[in-house]
N, C-alpha and C. Protein backbone atom coordinates (compact mmCIF):
# COMPACT_ATOMS: atom_id res chain seq x y z
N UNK A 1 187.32 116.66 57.21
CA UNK A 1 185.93 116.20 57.16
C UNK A 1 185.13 117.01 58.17
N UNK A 2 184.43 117.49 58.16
CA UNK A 2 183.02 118.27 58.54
C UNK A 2 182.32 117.46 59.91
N UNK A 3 182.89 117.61 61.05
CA UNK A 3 182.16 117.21 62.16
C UNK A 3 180.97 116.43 62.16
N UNK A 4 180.13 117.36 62.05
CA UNK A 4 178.29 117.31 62.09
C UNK A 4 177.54 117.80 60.98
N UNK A 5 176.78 116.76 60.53
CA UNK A 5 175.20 117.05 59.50
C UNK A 5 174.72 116.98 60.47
N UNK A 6 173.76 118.19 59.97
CA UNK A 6 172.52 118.37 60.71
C UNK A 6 172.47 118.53 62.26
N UNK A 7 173.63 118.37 63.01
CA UNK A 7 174.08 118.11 64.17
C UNK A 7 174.14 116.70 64.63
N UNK A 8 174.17 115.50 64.00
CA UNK A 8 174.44 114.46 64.05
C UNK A 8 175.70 114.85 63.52
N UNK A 9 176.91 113.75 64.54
CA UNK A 9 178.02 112.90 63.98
C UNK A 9 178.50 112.43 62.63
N UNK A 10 179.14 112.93 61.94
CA UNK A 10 178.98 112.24 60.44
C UNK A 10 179.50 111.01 60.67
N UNK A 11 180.71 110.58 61.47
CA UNK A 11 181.24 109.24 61.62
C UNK A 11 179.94 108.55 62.07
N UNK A 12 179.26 108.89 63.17
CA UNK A 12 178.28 108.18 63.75
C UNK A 12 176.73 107.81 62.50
N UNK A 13 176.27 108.51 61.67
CA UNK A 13 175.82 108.25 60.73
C UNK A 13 176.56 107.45 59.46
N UNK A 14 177.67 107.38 59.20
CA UNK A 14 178.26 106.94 58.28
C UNK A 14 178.51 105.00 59.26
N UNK A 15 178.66 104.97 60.45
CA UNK A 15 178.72 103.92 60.87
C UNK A 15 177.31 103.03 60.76
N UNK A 16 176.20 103.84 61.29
CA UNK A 16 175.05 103.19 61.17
C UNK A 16 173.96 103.31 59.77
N UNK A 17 175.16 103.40 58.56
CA UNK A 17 174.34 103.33 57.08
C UNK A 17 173.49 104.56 56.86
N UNK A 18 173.34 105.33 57.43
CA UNK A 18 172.52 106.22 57.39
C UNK A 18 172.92 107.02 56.38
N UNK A 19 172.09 107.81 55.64
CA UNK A 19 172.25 109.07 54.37
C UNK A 19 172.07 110.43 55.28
N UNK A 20 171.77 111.52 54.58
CA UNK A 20 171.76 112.68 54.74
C UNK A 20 170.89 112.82 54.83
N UNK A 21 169.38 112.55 53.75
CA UNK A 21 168.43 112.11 53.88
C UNK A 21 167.78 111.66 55.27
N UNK A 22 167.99 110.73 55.91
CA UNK A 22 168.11 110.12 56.80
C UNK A 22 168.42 111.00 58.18
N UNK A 23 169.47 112.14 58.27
CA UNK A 23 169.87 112.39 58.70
C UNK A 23 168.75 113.78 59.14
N UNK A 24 168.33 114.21 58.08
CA UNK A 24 167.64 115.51 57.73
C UNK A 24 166.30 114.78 58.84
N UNK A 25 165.65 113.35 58.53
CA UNK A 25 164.59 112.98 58.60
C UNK A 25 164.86 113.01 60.30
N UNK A 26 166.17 112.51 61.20
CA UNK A 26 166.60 112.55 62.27
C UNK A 26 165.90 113.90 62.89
N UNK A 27 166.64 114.68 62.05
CA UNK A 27 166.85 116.03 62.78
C UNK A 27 165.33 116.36 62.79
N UNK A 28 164.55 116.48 61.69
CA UNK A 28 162.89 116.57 62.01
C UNK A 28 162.04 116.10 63.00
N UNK A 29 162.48 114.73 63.50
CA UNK A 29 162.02 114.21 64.69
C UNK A 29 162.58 114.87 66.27
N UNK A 30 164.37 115.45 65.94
CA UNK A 30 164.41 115.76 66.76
C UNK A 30 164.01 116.61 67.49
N UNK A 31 164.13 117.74 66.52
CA UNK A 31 162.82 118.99 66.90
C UNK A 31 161.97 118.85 67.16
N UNK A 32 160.84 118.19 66.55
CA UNK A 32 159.57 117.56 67.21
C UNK A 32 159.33 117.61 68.34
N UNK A 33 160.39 116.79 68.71
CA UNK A 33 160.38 115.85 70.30
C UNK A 33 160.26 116.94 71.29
N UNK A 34 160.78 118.27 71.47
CA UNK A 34 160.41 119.29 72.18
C UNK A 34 159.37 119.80 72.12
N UNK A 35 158.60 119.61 71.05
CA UNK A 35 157.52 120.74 71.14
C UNK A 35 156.41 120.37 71.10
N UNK A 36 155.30 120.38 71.34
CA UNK A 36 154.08 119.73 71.60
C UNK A 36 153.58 118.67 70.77
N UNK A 37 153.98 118.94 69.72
CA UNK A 37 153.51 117.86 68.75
C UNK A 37 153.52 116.98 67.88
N UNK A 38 154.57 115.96 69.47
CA UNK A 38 154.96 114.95 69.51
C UNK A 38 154.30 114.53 71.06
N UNK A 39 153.60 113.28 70.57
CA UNK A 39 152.56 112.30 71.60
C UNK A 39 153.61 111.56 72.16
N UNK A 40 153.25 111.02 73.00
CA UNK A 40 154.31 109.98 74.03
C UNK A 40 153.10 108.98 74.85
N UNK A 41 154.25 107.95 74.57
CA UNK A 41 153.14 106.44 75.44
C UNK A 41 153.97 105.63 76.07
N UNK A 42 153.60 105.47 77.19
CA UNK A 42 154.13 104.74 78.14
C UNK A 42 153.86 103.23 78.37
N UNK A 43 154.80 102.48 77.89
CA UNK A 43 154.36 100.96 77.95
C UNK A 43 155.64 100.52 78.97
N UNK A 44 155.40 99.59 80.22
CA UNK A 44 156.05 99.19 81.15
C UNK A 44 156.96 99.82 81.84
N UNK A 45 157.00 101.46 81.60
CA UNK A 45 157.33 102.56 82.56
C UNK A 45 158.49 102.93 81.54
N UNK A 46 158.26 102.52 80.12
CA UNK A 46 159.14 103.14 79.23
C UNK A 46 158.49 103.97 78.31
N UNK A 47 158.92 105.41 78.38
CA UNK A 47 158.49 106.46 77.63
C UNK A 47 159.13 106.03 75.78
N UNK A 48 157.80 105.96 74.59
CA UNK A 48 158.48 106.02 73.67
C UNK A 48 157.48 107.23 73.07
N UNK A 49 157.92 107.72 72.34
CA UNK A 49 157.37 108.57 71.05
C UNK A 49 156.51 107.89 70.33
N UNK A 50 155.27 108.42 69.57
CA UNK A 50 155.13 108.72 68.95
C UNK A 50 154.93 108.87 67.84
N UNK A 51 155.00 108.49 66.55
CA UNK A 51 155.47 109.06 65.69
C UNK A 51 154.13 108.95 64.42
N UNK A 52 153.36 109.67 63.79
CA UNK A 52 152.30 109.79 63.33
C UNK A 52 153.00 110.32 61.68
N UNK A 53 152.70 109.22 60.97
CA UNK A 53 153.44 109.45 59.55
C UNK A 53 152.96 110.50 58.64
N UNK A 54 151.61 110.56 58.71
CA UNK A 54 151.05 111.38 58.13
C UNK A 54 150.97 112.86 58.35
N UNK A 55 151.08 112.68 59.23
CA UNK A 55 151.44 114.31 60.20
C UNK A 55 153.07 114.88 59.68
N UNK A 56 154.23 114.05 60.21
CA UNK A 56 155.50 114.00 60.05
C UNK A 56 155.84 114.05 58.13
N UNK A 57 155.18 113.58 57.32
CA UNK A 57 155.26 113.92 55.92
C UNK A 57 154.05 115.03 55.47
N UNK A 58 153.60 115.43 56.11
CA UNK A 58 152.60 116.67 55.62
C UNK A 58 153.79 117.67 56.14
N UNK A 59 154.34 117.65 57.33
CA UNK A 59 155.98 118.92 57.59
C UNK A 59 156.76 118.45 56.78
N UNK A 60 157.26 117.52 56.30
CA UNK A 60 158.72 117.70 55.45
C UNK A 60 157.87 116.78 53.97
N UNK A 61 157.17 117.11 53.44
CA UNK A 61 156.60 116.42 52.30
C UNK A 61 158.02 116.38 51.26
N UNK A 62 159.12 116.66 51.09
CA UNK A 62 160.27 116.95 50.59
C UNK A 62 160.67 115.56 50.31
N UNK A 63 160.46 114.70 51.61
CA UNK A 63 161.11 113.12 51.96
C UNK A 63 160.49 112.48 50.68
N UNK A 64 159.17 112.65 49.99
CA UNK A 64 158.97 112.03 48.97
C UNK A 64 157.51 111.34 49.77
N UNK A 65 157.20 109.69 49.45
CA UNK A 65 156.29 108.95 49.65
C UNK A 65 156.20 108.85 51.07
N UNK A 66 155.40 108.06 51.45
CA UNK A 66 154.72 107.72 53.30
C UNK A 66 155.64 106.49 53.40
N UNK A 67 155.91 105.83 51.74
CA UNK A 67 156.42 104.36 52.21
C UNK A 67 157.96 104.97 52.49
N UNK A 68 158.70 106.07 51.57
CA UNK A 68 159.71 106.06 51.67
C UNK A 68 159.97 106.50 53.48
N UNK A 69 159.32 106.95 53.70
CA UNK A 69 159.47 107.86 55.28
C UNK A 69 159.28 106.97 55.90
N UNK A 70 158.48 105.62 55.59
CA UNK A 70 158.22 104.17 56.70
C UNK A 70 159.64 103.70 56.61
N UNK A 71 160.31 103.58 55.47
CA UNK A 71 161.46 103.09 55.03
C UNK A 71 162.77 103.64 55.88
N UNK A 72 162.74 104.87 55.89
CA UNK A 72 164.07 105.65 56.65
C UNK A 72 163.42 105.35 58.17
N UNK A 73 162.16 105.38 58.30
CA UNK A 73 162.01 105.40 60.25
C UNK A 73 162.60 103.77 60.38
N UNK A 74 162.27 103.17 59.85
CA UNK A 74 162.21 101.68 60.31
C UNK A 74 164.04 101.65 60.54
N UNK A 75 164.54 102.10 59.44
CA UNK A 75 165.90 101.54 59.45
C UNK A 75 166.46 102.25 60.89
């Protein structure tokens, strides 16, 4: 069996239900997260991301709908 999708864990995705799909959508955020354009907000001295749907499906429009991409972030 094949280590890493996408550089995620396959055991570790296969544990937490995740697809490839899913996995692909990972890896898009992860890149993100380095490079400028990804926003960050600080609520009670905890840094979270971000994440602007419309922006993030105009780069990978591939994922399909806004709901399906609400669908894979949420999970």
């Amino acid at each position: 069996m094949k280590y890493t999708i996408l550089g995620f864990q396959q055991e570790k995705l296969i544990a937490n239900k995740l697809t490839v799909e899913d996995a692909f959508v990972l890896r898009v955020i992860k890149d993100m997260f380095s490079s400028a354009s990804m926003e960050f907000k600080e609520f009670n001295g905890v840094k979270f991301m971000w994440v602007n749907y419309t922006y993030l499906l105009g780069q990978v429009p591939i994922v399909g709908s806004k709901r399906n991409l609400m669908r894979k972030i949420e999970r």
